[in-house]
Protein backbone atom coordinates (compact mmCIF):
# COMPACT_ATOMS: atom_id res chain seq x y z
CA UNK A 1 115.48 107.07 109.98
CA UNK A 2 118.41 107.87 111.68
CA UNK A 3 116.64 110.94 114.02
CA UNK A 4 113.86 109.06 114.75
CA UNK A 5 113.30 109.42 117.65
CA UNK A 6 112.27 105.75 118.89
CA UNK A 7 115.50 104.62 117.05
CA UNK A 8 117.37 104.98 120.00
CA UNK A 9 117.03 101.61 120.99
CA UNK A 10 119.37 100.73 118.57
CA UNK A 11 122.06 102.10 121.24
CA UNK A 12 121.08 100.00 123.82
CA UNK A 13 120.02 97.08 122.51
CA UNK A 14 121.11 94.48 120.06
CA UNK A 15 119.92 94.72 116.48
CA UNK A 16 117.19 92.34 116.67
CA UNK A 17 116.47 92.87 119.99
CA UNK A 18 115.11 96.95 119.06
CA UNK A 19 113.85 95.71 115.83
CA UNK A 20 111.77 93.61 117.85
CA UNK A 21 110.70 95.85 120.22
CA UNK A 22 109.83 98.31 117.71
CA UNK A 23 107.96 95.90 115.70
CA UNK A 24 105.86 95.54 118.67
CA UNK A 25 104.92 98.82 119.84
CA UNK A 26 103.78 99.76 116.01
CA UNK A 27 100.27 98.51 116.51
CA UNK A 28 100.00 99.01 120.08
CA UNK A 29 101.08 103.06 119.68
CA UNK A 30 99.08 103.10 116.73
CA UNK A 31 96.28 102.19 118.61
CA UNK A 32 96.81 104.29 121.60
CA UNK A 33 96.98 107.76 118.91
CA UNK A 34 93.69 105.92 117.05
CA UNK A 35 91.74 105.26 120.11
CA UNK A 36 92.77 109.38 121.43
CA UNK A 37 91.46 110.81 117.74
CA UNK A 38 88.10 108.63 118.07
CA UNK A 39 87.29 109.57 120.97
CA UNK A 40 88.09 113.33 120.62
CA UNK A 41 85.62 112.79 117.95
CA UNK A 42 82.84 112.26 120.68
CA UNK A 43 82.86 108.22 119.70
CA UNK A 44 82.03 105.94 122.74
CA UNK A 45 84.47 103.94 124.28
CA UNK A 46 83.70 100.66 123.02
CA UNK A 47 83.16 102.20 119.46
CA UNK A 48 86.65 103.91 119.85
CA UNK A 49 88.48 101.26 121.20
CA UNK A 50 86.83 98.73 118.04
CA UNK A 51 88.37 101.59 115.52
CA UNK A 52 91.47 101.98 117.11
CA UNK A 53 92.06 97.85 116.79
CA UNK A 54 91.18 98.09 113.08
CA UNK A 55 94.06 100.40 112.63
CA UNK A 56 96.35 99.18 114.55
CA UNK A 57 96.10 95.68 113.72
CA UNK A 58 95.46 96.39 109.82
CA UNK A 59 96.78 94.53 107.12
CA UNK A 60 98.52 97.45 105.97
CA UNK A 61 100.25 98.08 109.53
CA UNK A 62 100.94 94.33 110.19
CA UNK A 63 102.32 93.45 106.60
CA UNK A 64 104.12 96.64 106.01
CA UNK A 65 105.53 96.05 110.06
CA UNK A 66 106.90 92.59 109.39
CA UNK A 67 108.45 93.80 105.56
CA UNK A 68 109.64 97.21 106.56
CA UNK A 69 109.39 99.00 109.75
CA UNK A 70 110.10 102.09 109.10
CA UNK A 71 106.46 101.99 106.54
CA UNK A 72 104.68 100.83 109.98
CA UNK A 73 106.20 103.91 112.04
CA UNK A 74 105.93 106.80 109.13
CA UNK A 75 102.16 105.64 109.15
CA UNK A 76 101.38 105.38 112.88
CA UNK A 77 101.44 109.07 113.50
CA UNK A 78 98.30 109.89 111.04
CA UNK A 79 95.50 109.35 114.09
CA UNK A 80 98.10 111.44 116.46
CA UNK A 81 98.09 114.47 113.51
CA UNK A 82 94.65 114.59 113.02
CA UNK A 83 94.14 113.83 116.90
CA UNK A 84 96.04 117.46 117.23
CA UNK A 85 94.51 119.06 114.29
CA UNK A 86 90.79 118.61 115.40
CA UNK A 87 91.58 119.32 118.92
CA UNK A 88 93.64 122.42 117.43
CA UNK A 89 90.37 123.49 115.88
CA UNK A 90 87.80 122.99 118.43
CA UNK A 91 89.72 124.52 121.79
CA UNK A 92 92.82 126.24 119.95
CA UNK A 93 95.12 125.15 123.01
CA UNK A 94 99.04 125.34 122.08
CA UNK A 95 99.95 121.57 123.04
CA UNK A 96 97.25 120.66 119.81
CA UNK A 97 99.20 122.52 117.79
CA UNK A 98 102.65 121.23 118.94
CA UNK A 99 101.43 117.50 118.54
CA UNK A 100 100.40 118.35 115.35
CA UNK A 101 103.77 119.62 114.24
CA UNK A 102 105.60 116.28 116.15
CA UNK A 103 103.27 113.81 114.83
CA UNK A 104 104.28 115.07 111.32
CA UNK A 105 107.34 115.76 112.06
CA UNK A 106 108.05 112.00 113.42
CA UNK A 107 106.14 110.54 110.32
CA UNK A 108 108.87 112.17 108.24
CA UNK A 109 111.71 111.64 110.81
CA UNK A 110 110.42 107.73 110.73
CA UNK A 111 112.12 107.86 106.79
CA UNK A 112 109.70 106.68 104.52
CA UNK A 113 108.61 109.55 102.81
CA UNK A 114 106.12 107.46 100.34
CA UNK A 115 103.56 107.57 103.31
CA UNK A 116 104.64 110.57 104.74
CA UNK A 117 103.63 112.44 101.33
CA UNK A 118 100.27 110.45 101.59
CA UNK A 119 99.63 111.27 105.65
CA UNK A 120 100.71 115.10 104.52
CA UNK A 121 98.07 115.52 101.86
CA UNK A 122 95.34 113.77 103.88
CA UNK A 123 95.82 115.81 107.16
CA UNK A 124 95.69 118.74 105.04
CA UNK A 125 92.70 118.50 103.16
CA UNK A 126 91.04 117.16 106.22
CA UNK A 127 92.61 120.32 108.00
CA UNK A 128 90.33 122.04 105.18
CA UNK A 129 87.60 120.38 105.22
CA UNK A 130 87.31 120.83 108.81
CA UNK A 131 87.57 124.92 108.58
CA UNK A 132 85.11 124.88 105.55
CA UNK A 133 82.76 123.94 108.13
CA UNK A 134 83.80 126.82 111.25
CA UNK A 135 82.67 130.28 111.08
CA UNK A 136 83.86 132.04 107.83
CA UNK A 137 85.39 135.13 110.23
CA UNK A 138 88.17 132.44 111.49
CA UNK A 139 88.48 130.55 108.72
CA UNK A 140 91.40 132.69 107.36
CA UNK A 141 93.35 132.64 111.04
CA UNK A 142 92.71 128.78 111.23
CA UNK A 143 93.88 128.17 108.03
CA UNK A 144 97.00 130.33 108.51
CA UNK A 145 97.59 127.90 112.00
CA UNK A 146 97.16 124.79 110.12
CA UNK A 147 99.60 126.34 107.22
CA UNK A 148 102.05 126.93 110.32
CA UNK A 149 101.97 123.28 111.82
CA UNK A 150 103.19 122.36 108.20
CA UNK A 151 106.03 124.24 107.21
CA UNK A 152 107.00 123.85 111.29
CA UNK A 153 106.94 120.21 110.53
CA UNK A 154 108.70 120.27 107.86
CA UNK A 155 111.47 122.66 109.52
CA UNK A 156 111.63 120.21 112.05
CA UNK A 157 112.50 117.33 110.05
CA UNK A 158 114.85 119.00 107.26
CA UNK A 159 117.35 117.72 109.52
CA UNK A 160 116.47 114.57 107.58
CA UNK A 161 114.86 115.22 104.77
CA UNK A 162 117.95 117.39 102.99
CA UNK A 163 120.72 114.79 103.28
CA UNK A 164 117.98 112.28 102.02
CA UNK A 165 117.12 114.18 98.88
CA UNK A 166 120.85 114.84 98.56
CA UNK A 167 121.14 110.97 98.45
CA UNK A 168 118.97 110.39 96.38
CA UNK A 169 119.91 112.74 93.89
CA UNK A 170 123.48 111.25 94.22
CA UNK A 171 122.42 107.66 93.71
CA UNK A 172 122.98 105.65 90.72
CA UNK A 173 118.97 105.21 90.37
CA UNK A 174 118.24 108.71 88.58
CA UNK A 175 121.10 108.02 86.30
CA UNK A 176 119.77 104.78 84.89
CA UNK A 177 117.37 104.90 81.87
CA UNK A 178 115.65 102.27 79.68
CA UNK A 179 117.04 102.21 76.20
């Protein structure tokens, strides 16, 4: 995670000092991009702020927070990609699209690409799903946007993701076998 964005605390601060701080935003952000996706949805307040705390403060993001951050940060920025994907859809204004591209961009950039390949699929076939149900004259033009805010994702973070498949490919792991 060494673009990440939020990992610049690690300049600053001591060690366990940013590994605290970090530790502590996950739930709070992820809560703050949950709560701005609900409520997009046209959920009331109360109902939003209820969904947002269930993500936030899941087992998953607690556990995975405590064990490895970096799990906790790649999965935070699922609420803010679909926050920008439906908004994307429904008023087609540019700053949707752009924290559509961050948000997956940052979920890779965060360097655990387990959940990132899980948040990736999901977005998309919700992106799908979601222009199965517009007018079949824009579904072609949507789908060509939502096609864009991937591979502009992904161009953003191949800053990271090529030296990490080159690492991988150089470690000992792919060498070992079970005889």
């Amino acid at each position: 995670a060494v673009f990440y964005p939020p990992n610049v605390l690690y300049l600053f601060l001591s060690q366990i000092i940013a590994w605290s701080v970090l530790s502590f935003i996950q739930p709070l952000v992820a809560m703050i991009f949950t709560y701005l996706y609900l409520r997009l949805l046209d959920l009331r307040k109360i109902a939003a702020f209820f969904g947002a705390f269930a993500f936030g403060f899941s087992g998953f993001m607690i556990v995975w927070g405590q064990e490895n951050a970096v799990v906790g940060h790649a999965a935070l920025w699922l609420p803010l990609a679909l926050f920008g994907i439906e908004g994307f859809l429904k008023t087609k204004k540019g700053w949707y699209f752009l924290t559509s591209i961050s948000a997956l961009a940052f979920s890779f950039l965060a360097g655990f690409f387990q959940i990132t390949f899980y948040i990736f699929i999901f977005v998309f076939l919700y992106s799908v799903l979601r222009i199965y149900h517009i007018r079949k004259k824009e579904r072609i033009k949507n789908m060509l946007w939502i096609i864009g805010i991937f591979v502009l994702s992904l161009g953003l973070s191949a800053i990271q993701i090529f030296p990490s498949i080159e690492g991988f490919l150089e470690s000992p792991r792919t060498t070992s076998s079970i005889d």
